[in-house]
C-alpha atoms as a PDB file:
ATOM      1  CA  UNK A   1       0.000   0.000   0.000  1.00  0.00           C
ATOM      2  CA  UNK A   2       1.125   3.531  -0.531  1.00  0.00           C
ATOM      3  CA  UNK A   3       1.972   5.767   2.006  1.00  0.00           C
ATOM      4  CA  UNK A   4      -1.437   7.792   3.649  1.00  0.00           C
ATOM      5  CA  UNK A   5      -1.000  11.313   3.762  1.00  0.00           C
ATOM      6  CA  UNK A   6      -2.477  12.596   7.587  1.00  0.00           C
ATOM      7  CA  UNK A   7      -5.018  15.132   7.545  1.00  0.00           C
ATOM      8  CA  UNK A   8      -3.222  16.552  10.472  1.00  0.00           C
ATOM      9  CA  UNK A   9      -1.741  19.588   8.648  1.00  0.00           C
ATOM     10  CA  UNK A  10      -4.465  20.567   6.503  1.00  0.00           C
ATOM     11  CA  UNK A  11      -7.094  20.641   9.680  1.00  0.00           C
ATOM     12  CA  UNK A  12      -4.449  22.743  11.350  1.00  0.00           C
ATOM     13  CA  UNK A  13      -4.365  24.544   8.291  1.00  0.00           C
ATOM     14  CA  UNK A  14      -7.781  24.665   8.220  1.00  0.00           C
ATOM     15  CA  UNK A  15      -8.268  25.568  11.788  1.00  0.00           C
ATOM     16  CA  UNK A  16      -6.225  28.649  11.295  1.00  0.00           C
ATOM     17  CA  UNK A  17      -7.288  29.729   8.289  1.00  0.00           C
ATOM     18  CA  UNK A  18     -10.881  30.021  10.187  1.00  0.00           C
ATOM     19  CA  UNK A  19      -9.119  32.112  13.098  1.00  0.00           C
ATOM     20  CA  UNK A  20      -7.627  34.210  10.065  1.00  0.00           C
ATOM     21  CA  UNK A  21     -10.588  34.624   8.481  1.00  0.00           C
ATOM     22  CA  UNK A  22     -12.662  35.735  12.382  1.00  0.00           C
ATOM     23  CA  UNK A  23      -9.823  38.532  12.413  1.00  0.00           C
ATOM     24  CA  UNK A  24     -10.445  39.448   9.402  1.00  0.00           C
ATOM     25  CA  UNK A  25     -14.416  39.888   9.302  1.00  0.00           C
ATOM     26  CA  UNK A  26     -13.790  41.245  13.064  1.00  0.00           C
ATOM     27  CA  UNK A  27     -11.397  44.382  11.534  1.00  0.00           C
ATOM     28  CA  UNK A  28     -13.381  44.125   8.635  1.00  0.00           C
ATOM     29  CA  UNK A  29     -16.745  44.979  10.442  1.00  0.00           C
ATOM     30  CA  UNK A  30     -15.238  47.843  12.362  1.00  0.00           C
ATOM     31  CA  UNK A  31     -14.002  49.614   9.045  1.00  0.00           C
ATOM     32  CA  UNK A  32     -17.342  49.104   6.618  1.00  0.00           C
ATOM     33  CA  UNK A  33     -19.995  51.220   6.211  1.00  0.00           C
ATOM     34  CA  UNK A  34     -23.560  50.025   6.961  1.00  0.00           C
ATOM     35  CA  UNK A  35     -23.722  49.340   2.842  1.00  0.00           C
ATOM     36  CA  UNK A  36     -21.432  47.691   0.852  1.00  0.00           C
ATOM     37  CA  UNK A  37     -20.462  46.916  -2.764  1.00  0.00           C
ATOM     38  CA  UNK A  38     -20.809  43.487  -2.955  1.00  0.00           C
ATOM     39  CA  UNK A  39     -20.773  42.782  -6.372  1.00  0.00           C
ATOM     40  CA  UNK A  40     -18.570  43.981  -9.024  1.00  0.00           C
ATOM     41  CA  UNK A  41     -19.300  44.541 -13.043  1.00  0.00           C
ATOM     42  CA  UNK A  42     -17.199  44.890 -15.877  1.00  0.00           C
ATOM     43  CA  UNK A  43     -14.073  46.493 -15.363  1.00  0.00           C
ATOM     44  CA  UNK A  44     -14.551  45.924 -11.470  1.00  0.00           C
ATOM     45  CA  UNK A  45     -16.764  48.886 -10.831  1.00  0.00           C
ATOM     46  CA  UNK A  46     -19.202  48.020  -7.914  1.00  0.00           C
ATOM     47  CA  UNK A  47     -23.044  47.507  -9.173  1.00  0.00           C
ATOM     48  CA  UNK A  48     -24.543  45.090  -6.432  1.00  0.00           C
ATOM     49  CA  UNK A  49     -24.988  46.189  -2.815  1.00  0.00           C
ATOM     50  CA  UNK A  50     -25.447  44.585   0.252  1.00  0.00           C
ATOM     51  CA  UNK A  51     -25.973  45.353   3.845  1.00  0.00           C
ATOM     52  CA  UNK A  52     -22.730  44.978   5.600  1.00  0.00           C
ATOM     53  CA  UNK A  53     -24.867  42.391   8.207  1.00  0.00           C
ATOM     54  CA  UNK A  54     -26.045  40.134   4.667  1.00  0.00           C
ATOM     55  CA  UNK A  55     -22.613  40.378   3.614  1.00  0.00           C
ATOM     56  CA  UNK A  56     -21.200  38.450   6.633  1.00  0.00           C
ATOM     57  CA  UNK A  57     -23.887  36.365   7.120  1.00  0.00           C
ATOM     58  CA  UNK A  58     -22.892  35.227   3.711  1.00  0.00           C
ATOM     59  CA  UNK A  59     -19.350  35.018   4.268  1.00  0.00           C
ATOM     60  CA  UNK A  60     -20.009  32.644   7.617  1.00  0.00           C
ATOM     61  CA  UNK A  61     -22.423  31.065   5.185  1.00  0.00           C
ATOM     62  CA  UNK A  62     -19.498  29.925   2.783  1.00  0.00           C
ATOM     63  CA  UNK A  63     -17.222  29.220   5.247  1.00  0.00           C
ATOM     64  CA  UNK A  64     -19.503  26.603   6.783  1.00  0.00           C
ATOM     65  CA  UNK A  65     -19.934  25.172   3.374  1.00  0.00           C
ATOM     66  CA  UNK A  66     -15.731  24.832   3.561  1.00  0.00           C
ATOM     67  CA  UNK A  67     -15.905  23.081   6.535  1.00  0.00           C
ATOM     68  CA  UNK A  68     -18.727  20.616   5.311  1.00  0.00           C
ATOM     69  CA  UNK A  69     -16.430  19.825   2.306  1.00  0.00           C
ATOM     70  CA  UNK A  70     -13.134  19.249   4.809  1.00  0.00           C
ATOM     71  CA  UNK A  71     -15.448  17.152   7.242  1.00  0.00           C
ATOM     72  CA  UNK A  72     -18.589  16.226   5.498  1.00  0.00           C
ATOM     73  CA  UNK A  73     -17.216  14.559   2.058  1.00  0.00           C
ATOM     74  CA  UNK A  74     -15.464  12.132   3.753  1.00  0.00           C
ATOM     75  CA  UNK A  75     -17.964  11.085   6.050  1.00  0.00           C
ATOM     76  CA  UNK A  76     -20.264  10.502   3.424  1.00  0.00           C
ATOM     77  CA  UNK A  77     -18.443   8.314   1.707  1.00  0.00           C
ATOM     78  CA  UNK A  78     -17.600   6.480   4.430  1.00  0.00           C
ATOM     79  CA  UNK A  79     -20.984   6.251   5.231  1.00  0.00           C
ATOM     80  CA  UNK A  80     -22.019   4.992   1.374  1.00  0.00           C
ATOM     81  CA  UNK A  81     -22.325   1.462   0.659  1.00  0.00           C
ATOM     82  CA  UNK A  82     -19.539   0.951  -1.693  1.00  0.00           C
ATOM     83  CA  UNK A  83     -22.031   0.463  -5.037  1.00  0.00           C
ATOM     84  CA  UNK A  84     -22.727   4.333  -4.742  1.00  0.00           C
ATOM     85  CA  UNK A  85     -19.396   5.401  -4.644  1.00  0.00           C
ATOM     86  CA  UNK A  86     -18.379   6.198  -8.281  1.00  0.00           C
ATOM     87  CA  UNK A  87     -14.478   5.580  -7.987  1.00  0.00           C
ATOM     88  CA  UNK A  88     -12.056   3.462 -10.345  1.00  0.00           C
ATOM     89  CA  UNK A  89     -11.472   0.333  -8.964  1.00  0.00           C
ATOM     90  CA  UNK A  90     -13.836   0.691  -5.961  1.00  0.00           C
ATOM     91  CA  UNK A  91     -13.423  -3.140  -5.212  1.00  0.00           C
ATOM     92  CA  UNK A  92      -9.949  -2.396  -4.435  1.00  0.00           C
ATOM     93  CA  UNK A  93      -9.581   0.433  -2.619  1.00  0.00           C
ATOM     94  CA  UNK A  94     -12.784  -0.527  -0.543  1.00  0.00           C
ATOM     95  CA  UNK A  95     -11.943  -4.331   0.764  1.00  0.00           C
ATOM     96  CA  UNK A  96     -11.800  -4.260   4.042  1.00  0.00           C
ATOM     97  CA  UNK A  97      -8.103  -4.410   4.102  1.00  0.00           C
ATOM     98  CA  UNK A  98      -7.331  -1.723   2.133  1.00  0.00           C
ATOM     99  CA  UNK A  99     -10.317   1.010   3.576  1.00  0.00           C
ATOM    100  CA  UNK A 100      -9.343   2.349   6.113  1.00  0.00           C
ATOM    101  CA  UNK A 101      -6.376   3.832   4.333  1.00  0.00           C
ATOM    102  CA  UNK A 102      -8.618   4.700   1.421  1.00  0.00           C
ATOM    103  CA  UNK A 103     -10.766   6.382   3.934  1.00  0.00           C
ATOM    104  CA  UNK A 104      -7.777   8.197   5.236  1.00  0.00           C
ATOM    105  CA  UNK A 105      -6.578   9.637   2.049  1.00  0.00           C
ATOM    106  CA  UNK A 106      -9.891  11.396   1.127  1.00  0.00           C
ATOM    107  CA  UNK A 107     -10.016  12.639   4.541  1.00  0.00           C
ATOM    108  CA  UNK A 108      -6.663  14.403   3.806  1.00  0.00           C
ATOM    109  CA  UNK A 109      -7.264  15.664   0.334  1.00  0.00           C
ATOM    110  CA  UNK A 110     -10.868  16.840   0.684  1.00  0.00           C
ATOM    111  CA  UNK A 111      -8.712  18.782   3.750  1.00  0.00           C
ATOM    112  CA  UNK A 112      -6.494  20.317   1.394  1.00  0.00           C
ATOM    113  CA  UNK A 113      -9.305  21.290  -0.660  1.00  0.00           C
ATOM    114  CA  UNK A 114     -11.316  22.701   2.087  1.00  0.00           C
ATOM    115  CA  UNK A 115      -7.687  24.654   3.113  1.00  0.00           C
ATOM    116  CA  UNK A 116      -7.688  25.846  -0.454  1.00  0.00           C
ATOM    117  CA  UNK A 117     -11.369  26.792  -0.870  1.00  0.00           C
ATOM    118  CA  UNK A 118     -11.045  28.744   2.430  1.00  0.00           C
ATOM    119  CA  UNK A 119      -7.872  30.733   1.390  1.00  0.00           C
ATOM    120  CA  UNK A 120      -9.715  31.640  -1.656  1.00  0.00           C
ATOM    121  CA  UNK A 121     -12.806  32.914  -0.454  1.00  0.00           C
ATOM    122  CA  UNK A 122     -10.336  34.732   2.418  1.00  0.00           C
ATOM    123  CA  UNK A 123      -8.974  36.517  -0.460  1.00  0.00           C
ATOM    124  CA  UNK A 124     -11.429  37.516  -2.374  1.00  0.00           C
ATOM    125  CA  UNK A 125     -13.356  39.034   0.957  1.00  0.00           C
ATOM    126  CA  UNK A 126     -10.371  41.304   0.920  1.00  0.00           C
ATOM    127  CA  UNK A 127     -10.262  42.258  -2.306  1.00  0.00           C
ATOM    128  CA  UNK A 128     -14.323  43.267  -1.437  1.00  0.00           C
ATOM    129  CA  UNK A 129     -13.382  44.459   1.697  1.00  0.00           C
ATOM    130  CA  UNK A 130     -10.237  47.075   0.250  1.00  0.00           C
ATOM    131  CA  UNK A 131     -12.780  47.709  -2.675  1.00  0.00           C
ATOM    132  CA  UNK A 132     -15.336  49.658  -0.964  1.00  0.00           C
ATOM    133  CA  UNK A 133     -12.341  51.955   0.732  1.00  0.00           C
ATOM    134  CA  UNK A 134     -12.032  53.231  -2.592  1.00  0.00           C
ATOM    135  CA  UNK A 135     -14.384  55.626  -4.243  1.00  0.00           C
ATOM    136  CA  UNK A 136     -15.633  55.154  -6.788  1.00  0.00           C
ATOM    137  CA  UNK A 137     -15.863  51.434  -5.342  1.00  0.00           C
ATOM    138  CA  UNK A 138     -13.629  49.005  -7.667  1.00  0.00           C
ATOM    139  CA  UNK A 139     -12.398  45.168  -7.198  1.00  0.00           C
ATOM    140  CA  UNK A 140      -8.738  44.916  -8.374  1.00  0.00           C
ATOM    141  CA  UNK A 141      -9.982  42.654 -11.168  1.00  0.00           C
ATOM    142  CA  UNK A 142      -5.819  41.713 -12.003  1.00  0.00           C
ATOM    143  CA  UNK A 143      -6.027  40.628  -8.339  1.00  0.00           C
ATOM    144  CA  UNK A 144      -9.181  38.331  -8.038  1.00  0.00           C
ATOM    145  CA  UNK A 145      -8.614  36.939 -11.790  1.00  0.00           C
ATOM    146  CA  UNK A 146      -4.494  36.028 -10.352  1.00  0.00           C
ATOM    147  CA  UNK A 147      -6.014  34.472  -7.245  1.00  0.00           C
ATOM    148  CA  UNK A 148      -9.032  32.707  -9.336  1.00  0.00           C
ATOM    149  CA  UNK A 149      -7.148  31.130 -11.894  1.00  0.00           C
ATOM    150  CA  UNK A 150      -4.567  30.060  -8.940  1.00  0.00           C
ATOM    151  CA  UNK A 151      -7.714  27.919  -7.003  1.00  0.00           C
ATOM    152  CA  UNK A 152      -8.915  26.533 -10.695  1.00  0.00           C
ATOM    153  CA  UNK A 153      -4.799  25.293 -11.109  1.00  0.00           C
ATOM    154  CA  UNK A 154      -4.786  24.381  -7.710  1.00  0.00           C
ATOM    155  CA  UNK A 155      -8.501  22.026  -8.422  1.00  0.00           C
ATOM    156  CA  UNK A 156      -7.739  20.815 -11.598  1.00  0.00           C
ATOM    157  CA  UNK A 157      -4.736  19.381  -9.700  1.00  0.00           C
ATOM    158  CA  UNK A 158      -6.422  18.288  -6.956  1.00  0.00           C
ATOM    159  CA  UNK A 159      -8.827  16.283  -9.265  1.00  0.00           C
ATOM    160  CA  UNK A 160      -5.733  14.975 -11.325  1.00  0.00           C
ATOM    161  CA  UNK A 161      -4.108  13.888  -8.681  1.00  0.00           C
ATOM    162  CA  UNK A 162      -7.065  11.875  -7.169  1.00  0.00           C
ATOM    163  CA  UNK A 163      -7.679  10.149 -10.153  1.00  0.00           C
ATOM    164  CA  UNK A 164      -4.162   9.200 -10.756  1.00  0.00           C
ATOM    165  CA  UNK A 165      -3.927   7.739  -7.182  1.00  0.00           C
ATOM    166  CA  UNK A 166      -7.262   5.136  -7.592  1.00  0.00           C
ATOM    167  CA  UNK A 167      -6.819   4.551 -11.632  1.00  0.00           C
ATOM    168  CA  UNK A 168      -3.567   2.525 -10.767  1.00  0.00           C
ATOM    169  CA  UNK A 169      -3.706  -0.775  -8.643  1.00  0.00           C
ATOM    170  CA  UNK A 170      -0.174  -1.333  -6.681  1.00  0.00           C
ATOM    171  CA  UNK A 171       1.390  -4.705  -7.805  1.00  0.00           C
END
């Protein structure tokens, strides 16, 4: 069997990323008008508002949906009986001598995914947040497209990677 990456790190990633992110929506919160832009058109000019209090309800929302992925996923498929899990070479990786590792490593890169989803959305909650100290209100578009196209590298990846590790048996 291959080694089993822990999911040690990427919780404690994870785990700080969340206290980054409370810091951040805490000085955040203390520096935003009642309004803000929200949404951003072409060339990054603000034309969708929001109530500061909607805005971080929604943020909270989305992390929560980060945290599902990081703890959720994996205990769904755990959960599954092994005919609805659509995965090469199920019969492998799920005999009962092999799933507990198998188990293990989706635990750890749904983590890393959930770490990566997080530090995005941290991101681009700046980029809102420094937007609407600017008038007229702008998102550096450079910036968000940089750190969007970094998550979509960082996913496609991710997804390579997972289906490289189950399409090969280890002889």
């Amino acid at each position: 069997m291959r080694e089993i990456p822990s999911a040690r790190l990427p919780y404690s990633i994870f785990v700080f990323l969340l206290f980054v992110g409370l810091v951040q929506a805490n000085y955040q919160a203390a520096h935003l008008p009642r309004v803000i832009a929200t949404h951003f058109g072409q060339g990054g000019m603000a034309n969708g508002w929001q109530t500061k209090g909607v805005s971080f309800y929604t943020e909270a929302v989305l992390i929560l949906l980060a945290a599902s992925i990081a703890f959720g996923v994996p205990r769904l498929i755990e959960m599954l009986p092994v005919s609805l899990v659509n995965l090469q070479n199920k019969e492998y990786w799920f005999a009962p001598e092999r799933r507990a590792d198998t188990l293990a490593y989706f635990r750890a890169q749904f983590a890393w995914f959930a770490c990566a989803l997080l530090a995005f959305l941290l991101v681009v909650y700046e980029l809102v947040f420094r937007a609407n100290l600017v008038f007229p209100h702008q998102l550096n578009t450079a910036a968000f497209v940089t750190v969007l196209f970094t998550f979509l590298a960082f996913v496609v990846i991710w997804a390579v990677r997972l289906i490289i590790h189950f399409s090969k048996i280890p002889r």
